[in-house]
Protein backbone atom coordinates (compact mmCIF):
# COMPACT_ATOMS: atom_id res chain seq x y z
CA UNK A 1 27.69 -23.56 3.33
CA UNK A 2 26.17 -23.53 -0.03
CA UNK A 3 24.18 -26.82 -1.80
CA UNK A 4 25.18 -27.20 -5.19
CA UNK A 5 22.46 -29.02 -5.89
CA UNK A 6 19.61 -27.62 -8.12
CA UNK A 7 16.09 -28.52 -6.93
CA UNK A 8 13.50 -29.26 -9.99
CA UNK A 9 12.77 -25.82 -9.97
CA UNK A 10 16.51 -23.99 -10.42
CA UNK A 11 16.92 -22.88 -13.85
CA UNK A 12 19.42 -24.65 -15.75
CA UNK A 13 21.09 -21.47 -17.51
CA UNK A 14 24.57 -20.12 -16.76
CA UNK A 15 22.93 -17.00 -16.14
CA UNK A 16 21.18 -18.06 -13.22
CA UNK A 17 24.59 -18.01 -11.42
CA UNK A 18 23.75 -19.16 -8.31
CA UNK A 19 19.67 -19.30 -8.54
CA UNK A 20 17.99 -22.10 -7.03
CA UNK A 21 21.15 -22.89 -4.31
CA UNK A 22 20.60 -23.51 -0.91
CA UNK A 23 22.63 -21.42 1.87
CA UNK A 24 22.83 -21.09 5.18
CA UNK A 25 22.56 -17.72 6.84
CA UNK A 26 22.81 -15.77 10.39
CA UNK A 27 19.71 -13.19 9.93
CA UNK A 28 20.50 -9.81 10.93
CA UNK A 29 18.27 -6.69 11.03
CA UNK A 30 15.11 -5.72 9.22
CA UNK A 31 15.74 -3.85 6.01
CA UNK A 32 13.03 -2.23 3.94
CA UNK A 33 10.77 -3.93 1.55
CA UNK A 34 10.32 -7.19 4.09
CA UNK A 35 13.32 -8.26 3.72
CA UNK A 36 16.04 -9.34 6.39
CA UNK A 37 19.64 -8.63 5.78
CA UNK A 38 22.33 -11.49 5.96
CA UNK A 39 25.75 -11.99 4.69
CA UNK A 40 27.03 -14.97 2.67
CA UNK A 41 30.51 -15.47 1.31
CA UNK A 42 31.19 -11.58 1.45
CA UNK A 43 28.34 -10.55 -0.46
CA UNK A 44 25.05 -8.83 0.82
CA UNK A 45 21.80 -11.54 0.85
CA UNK A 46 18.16 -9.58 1.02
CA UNK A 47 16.19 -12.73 2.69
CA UNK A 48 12.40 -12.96 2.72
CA UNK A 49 10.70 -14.99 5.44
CA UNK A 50 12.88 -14.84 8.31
CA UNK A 51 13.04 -12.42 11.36
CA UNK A 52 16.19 -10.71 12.73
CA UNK A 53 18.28 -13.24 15.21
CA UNK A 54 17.53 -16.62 13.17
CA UNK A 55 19.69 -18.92 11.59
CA UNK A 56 18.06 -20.34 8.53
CA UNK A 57 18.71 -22.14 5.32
CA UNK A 58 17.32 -20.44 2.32
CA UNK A 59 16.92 -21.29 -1.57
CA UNK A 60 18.50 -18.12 -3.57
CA UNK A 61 15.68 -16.92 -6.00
CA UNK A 62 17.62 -13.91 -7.25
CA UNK A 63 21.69 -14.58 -7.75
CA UNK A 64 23.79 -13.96 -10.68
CA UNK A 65 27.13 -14.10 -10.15
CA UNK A 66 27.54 -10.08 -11.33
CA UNK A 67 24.83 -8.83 -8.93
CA UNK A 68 26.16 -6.60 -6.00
CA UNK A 69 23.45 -8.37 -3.74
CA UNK A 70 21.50 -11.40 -4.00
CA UNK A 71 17.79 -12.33 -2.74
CA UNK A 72 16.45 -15.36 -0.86
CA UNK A 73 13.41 -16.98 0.92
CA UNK A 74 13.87 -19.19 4.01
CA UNK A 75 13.10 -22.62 3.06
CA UNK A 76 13.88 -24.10 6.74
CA UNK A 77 14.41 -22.66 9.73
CA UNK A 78 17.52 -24.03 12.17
CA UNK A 79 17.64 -22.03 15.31
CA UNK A 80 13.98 -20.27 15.26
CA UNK A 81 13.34 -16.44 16.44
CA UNK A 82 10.62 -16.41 20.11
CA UNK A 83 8.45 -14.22 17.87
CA UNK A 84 7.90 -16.66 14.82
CA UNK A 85 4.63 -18.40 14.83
CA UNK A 86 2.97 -20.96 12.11
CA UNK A 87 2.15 -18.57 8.60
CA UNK A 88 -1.66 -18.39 9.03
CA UNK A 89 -2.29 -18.93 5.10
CA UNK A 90 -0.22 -21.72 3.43
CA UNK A 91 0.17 -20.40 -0.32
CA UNK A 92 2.03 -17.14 1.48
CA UNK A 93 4.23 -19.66 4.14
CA UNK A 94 7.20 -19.65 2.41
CA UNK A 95 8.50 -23.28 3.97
CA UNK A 96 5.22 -25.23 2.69
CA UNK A 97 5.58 -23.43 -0.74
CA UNK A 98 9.16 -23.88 -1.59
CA UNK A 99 8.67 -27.77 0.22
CA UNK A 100 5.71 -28.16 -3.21
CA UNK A 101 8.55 -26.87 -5.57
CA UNK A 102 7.00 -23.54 -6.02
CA UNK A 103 7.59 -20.06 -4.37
CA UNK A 104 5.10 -18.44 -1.99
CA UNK A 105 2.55 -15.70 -2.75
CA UNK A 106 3.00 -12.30 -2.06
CA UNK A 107 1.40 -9.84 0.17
CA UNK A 108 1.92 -11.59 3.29
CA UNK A 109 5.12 -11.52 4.23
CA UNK A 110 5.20 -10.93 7.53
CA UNK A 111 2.44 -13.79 8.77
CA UNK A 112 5.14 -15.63 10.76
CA UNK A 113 5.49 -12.96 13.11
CA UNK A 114 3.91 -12.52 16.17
CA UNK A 115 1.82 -8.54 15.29
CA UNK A 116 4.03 -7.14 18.39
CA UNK A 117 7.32 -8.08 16.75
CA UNK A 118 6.00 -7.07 13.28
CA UNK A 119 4.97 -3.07 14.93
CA UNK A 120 8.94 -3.43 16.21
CA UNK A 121 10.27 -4.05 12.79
CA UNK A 122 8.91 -1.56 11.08
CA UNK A 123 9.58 1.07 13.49
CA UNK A 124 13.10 0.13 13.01
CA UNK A 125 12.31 0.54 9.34
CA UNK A 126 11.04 3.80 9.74
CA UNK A 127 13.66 4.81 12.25
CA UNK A 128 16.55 3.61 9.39
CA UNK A 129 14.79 5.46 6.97
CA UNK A 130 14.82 9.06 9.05
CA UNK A 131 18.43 8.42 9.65
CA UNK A 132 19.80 7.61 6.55
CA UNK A 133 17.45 9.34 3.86
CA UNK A 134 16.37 12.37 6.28
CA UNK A 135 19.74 13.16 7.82
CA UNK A 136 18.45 12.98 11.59
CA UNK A 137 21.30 11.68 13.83
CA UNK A 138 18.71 10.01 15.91
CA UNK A 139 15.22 9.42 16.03
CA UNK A 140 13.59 12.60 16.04
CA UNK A 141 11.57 13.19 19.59
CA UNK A 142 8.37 14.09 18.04
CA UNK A 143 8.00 10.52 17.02
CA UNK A 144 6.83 7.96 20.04
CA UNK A 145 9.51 5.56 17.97
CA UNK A 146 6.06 3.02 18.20
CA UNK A 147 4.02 1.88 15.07
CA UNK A 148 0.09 2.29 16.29
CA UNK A 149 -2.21 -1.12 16.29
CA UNK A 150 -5.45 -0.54 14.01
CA UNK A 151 -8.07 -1.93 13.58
CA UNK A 152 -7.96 -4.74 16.79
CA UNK A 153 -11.84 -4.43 18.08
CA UNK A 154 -13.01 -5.11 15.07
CA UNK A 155 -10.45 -8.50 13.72
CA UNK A 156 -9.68 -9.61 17.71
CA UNK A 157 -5.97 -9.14 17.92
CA UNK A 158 -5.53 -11.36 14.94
CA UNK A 159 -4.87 -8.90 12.28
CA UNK A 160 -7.04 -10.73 9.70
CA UNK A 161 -10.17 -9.37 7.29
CA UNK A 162 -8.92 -5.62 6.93
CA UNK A 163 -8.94 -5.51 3.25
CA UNK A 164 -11.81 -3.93 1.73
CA UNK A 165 -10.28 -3.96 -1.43
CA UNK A 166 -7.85 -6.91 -3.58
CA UNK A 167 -6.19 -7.65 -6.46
CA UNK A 168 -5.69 -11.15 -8.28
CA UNK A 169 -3.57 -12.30 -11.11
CA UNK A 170 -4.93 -15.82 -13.45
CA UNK A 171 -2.98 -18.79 -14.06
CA UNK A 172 -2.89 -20.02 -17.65
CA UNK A 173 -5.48 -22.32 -16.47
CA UNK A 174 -7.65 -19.40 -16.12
CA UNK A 175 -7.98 -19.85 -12.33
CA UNK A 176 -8.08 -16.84 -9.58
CA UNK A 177 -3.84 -16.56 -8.06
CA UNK A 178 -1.51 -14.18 -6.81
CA UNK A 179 2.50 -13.37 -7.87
CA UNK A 180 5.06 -14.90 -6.22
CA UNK A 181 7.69 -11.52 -5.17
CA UNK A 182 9.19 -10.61 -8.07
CA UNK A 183 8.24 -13.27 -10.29
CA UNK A 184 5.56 -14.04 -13.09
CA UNK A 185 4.81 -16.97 -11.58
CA UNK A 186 1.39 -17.21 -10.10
CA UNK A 187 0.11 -19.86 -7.69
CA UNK A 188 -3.74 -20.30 -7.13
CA UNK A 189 -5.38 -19.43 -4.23
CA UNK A 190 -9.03 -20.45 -2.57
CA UNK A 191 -8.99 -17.81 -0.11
CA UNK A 192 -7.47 -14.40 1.11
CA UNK A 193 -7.74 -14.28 4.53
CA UNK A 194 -6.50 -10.70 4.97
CA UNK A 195 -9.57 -9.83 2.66
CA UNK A 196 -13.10 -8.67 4.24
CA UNK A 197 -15.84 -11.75 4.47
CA UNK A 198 -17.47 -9.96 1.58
CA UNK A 199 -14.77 -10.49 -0.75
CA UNK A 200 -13.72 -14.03 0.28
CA UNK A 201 -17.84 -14.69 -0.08
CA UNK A 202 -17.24 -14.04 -3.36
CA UNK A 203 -15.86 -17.17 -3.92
CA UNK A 204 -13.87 -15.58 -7.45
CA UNK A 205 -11.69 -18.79 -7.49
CA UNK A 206 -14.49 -21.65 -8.57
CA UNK A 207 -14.93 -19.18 -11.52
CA UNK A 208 -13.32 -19.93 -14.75
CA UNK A 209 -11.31 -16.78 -15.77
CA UNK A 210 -9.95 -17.42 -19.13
CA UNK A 211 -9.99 -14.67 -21.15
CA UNK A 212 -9.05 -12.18 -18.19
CA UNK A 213 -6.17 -11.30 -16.69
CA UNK A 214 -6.31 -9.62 -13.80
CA UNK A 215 -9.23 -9.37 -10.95
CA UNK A 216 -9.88 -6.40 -8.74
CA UNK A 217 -12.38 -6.38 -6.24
CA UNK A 218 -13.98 -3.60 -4.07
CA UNK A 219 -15.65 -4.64 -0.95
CA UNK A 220 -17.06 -1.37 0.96
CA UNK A 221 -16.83 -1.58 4.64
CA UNK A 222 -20.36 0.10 4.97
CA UNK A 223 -21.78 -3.45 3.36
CA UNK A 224 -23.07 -1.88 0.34
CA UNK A 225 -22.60 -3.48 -3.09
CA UNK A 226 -19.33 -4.90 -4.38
CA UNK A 227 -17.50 -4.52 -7.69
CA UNK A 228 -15.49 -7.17 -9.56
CA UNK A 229 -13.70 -5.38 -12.01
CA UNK A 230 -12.07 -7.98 -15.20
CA UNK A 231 -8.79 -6.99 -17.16
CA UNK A 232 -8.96 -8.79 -19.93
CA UNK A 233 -6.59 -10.49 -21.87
CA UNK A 234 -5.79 -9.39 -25.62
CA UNK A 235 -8.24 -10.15 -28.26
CA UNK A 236 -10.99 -11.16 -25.01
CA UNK A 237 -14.26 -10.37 -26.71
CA UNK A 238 -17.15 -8.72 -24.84
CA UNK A 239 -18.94 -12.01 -24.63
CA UNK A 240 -17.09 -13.95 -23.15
CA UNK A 241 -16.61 -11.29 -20.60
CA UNK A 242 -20.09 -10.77 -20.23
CA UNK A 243 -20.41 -15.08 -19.55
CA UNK A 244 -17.97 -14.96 -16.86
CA UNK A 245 -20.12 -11.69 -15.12
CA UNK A 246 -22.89 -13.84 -15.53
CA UNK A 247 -21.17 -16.41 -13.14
CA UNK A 248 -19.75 -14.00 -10.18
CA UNK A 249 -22.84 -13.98 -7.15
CA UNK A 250 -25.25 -11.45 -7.87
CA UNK A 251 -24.50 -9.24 -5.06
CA UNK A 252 -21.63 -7.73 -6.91
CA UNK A 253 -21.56 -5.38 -9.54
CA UNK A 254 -19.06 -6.35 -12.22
CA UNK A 255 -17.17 -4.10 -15.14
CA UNK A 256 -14.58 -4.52 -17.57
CA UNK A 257 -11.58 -2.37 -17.12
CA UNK A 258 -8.56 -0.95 -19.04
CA UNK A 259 -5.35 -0.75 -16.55
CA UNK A 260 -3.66 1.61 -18.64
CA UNK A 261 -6.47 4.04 -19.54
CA UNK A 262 -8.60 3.39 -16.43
CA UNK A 263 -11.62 3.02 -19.07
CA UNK A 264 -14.46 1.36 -16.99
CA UNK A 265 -17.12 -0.25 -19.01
CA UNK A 266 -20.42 -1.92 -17.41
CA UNK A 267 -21.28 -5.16 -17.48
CA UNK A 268 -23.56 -6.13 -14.38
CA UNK A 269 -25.01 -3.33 -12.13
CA UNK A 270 -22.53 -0.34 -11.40
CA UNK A 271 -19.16 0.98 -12.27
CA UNK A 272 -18.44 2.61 -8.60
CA UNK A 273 -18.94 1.42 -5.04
CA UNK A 274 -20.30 3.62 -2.05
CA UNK A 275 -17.62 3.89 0.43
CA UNK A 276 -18.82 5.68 3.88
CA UNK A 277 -15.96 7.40 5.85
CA UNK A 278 -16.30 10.65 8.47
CA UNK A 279 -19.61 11.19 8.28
CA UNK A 280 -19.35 11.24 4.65
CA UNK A 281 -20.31 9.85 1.24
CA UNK A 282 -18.12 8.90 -1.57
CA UNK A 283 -19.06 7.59 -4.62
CA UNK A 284 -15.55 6.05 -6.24
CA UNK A 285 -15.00 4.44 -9.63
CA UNK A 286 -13.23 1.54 -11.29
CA UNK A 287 -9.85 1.34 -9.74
CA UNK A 288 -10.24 4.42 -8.18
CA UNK A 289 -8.14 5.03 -4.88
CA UNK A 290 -9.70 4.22 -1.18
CA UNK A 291 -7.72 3.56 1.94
CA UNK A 292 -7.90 -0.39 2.12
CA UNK A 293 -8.20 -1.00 5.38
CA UNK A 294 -11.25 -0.46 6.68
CA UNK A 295 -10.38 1.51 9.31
CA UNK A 296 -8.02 3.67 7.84
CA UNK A 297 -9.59 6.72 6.97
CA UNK A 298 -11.09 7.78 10.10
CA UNK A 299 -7.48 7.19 11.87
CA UNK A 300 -5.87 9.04 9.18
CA UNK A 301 -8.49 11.77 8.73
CA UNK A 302 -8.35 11.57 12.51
CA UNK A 303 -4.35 12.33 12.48
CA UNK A 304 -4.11 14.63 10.28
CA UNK A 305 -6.85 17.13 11.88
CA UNK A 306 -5.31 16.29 14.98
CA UNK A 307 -2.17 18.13 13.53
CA UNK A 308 -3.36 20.64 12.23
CA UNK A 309 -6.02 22.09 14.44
CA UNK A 310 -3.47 21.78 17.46
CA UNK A 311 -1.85 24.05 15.38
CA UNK A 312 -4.48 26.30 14.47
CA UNK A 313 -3.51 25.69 10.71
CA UNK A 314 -7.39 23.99 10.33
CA UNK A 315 -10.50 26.74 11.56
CA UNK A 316 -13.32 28.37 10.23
CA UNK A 317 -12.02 30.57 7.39
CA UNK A 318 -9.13 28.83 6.83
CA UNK A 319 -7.59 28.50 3.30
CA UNK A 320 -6.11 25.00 2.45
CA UNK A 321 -5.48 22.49 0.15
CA UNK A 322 -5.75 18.59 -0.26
CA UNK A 323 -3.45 17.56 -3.18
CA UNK A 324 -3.30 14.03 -5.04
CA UNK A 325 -6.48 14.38 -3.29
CA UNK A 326 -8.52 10.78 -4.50
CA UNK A 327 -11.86 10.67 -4.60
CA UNK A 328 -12.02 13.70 -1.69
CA UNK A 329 -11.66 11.54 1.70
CA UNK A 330 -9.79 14.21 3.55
CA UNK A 331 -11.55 17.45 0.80
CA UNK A 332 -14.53 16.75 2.36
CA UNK A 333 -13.27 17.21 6.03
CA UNK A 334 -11.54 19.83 5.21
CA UNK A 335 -14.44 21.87 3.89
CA UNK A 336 -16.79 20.97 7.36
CA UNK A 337 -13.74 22.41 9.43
CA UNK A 338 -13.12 25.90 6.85
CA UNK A 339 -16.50 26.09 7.00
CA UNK A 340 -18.35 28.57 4.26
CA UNK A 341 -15.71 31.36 4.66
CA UNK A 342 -12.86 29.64 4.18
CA UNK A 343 -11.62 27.61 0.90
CA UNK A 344 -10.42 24.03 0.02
CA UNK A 345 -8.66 23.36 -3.36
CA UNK A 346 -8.84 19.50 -4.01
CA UNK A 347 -5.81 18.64 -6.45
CA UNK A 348 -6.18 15.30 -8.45
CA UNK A 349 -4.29 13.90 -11.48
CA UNK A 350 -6.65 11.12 -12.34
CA UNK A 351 -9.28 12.57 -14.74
CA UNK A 352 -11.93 9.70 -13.76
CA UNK A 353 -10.85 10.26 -9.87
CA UNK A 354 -11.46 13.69 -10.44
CA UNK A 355 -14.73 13.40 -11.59
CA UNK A 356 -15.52 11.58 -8.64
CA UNK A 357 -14.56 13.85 -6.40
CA UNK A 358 -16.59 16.38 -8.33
CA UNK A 359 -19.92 14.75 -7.61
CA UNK A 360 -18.77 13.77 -4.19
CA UNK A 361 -18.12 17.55 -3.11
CA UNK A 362 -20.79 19.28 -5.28
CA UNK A 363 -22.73 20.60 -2.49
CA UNK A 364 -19.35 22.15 -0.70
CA UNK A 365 -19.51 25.68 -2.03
CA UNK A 366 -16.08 26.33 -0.50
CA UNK A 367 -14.59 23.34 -2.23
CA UNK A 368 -12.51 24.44 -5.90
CA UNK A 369 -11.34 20.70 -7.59
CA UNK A 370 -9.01 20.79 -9.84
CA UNK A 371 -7.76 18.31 -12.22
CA UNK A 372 -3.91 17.97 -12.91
CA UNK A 373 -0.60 17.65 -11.76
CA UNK A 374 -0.25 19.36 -8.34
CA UNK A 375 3.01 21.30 -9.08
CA UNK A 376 1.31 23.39 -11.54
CA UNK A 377 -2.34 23.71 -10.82
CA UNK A 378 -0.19 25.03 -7.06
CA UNK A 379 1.53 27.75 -10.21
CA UNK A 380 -1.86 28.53 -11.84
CA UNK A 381 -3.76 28.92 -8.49
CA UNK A 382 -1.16 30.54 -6.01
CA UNK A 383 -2.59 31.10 -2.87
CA UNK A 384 -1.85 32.50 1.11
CA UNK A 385 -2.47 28.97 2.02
CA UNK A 386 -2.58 28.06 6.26
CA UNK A 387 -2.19 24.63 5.28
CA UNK A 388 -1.57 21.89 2.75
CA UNK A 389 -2.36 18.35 2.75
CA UNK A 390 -0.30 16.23 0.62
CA UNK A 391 -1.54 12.02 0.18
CA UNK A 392 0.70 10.87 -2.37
CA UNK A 393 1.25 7.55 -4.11
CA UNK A 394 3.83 5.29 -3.24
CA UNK A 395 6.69 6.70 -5.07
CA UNK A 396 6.22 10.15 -2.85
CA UNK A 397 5.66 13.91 -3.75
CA UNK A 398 9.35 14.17 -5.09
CA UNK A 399 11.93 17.29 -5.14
CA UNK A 400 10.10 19.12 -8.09
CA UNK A 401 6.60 18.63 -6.28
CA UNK A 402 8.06 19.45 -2.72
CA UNK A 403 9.78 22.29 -4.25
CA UNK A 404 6.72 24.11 -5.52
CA UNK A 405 5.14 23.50 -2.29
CA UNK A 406 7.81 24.73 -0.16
CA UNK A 407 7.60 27.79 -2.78
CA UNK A 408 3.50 28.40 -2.31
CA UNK A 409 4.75 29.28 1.65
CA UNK A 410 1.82 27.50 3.52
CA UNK A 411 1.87 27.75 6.99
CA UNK A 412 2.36 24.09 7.69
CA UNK A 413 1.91 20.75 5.51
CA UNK A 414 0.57 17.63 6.65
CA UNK A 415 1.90 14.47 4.44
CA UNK A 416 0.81 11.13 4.77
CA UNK A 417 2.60 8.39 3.33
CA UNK A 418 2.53 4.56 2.74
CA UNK A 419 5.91 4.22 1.90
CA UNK A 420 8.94 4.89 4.49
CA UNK A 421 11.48 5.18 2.28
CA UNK A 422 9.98 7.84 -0.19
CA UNK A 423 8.50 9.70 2.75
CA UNK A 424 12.44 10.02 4.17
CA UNK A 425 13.59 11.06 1.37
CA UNK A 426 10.96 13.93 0.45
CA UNK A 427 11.43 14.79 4.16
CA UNK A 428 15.46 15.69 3.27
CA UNK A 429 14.35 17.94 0.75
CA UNK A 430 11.92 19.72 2.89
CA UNK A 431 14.46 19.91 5.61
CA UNK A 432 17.42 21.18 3.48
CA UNK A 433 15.01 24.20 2.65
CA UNK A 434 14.13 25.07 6.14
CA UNK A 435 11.65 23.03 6.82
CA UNK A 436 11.03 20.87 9.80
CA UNK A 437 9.15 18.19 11.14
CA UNK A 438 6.88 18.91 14.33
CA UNK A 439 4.78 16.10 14.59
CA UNK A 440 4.59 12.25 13.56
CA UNK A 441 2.61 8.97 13.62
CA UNK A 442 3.15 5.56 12.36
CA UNK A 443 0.33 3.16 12.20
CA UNK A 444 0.00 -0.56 11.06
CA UNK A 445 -3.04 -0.24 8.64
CA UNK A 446 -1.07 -3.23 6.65
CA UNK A 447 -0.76 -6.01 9.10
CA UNK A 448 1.28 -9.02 8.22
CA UNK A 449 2.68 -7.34 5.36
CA UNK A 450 5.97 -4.62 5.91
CA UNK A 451 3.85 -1.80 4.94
CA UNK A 452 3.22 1.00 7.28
CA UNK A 453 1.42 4.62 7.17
CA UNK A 454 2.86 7.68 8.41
CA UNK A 455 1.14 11.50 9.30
CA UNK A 456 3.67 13.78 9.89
CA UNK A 457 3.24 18.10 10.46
CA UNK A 458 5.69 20.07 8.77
CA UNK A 459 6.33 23.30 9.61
CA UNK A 460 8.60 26.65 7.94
CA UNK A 461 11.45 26.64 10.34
CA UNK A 462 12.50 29.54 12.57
């Protein structure tokens, strides 16, 4: 059954087709990207906000009448799943949003499920994803088929506070707010609670932001200084960035930032934060990449050694590689276990990254970084590598990049991923060239949110 009525918030355009109608809808299973699949009138419905097994009504945000699928957010709930609890932060809960007239933030997507049920889902994600973009026919047995719990000492089981780093949009108004999925609308917010204390301490939203458009902020989970980095706005002058620095707490350093160039300029104290991880130091700049959860690097780091010294890929003498490499997180791990007679090339695109990991690893005399894109510094460097370490970004290595690393003949690869889907799909390629997969861990370093992290070992077949 569909409403015909528009709410004050439907657009009023024949393209809208159906936007801003009401339906009701028999959830079915978990689909990637936190969405829930459902069927309405023959056509496929991608619903937000609901959990496998529910009936719900939901408001159509996305549905013109040429799409092949349509999108939706649960705006009431009619026969409720055992696993759905109250959303713990109202601007994300999409039935108190959508009951204002507005749609709910992002980034939190899965807050009305119980953390057990949200582990199950995206194991079934991941599980999907092997089948249909890996071409298992089941599950393959190296995987547990579980999605690991993080991080529960330190938040109590409530999966709250991980974020050591977070990024804010600005109303027109000039106020701190986050996107709505897949919208430019942005709804203002007075607290993050999947942020660390030392952001939300921050208190960003009693600032007045005009002039800026976007807020990052970098909380290290060592407690050492924060940074507030400002995008501004076109035509923002200097001043009135340097008046709204003025107002942020003094404990944070604060800097201006281009998101297209990554050009970091000072305004108040530094330009980088001090992350601890491992028994190491990092220094990282600007909008440089760190794991966000505070315990993620030493369960990756711990992972991915885990791999590869069970395989005897990782010993003194070794020669190896970390590639899209960051600041040096896993480079410098790498290096204690090669020790001085083996070798570590760190691979990094980022030029200011780069440079980071350059002063980070300056004392490793085994340690080569390189700046550029990993397929060909892996040409201009060719090695007799034991192992590689691939981190990528969220899009995945690709078939060009897996290629030329299937091509430099390492011994095995270790590839860790924050994106199921891509991680399937690069996993295909290296199993149509006679690759396999001999090892593999999920963990829930994202909780209430659909994200997951994978480690998997990959190995030359027979």
């Amino acid at each position: 059954m569909t409403s015909r009525t528009p709410t004050a918030t439907q657009p009023q355009t024949g393209e809208a087709g159906h936007t801003g109608e009401e339906a009701v809808l028999d959830v079915g299973p978990v689909a990637h990207g936190g969405h829930c699949v459902a069927r309405h009138e023959g056509r496929v419905v991608f619903v937000r906000h609901a959990i496998p097994g529910e009936k719900v009504r939901a408001r159509l945000t996305d549905a013109g009448d040429g799409a092949k699928f349509w999108r939706a957010d649960v705006v009431e709930v009619l026969e409720a799943s055992p696993d759905r609890v109250e959303h713990f932060w109202r601007p994300a809960d999409s039935l108190r949003a959508w009951s204002h007239g507005h749609p709910p933030v992002g980034g939190a997507e899965f807050g009305h499920i119980t953390l057990a049920r949200q582990r199950s889902l995206k194991a079934d994600v991941l599980a999907e994803q092997l089948t249909r973009l890996a071409g298992f026919e089941q599950v393959p047995s190296v995987w547990t088929g579980g999605v690991e719990a993080v991080g529960e000492t330190g938040d109590g089981g409530t999966g709250l506070g991980w974020r050591t780093r977070a990024s804010f949009s600005v109303t027109p108004a000039g106020r701190l707010g986050m996107h709505a999925h897949r919208s430019d609308h942005i709804i203002p917010v007075r607290e993050m609670p999947l942020a660390s204390e030392a952001i939300n301490a921050l208190r960003l939203w009693d600032l007045d932001l005009q002039g800026v458009e976007r807020v990052e902020v970098a909380a290290p989970a060592n407690g050492s200084r924060p940074l507030v980095l400002l995008a501004p706005a076109p035509g923002t002058k200097e001043k009135r960035l340097r008046a709204i620095a003025a107002d942020v707490p003094a404990e944070a350093s604060v800097a201006a930032f281009d998101p297209l160039t990554g050009q970091v300029t000072q305004l108040r104290g530094r330009t980088w934060v001090q992350e601890s991880a491992v028994g190491h130091e990092y220094r990282v700049t600007g909008e440089g990449f760190w794991q966000i959860h505070r315990d993620a690097p030493g369960t990756l780091v711990g992972a991915v050694t885990e791999f590869l010294e069970q395989g005897d890929f990782l010993h003194p003498g070794a020669v190896v590689a970390d590639l899209y490499a960051g600041a040096g997180l896993f480079t410098a791990v790498l290096a204690d276990a090669v020790g001085e007679t083996g070798s570590v090339l760190s691979v990094e695109g980022a030029p200011g990254t780069s440079r980071d990991a350059r002063k980070n690893l300056h004392s490793a005399a085994q340690v080569e970084v390189a700046q550029g894109r990993v397929e060909r510094v892996l040409r201009q460097k060719p090695r007799n590598f034991d192992a590689l370490l691939l981190d990528p970004p969220r899009a995945g290595a690709g078939k060009a990049v897996v290629g030329q690393l299937v091509e430099s003949q390492p011994r095995a690869i270790a590839y860790v991923s924050c994106d199921p889907a891509s991680f399937a799909r690069d996993l295909g390629y290296f199993r149509r060239s006679g690759w396999q997969l001999t090892g593999l861990r999920a963990f829930d370093l994202y909780p209430h949110t659909h994200h997951l992290e994978t480690v998997a070992l990959l190995t030359p077949g027979p």
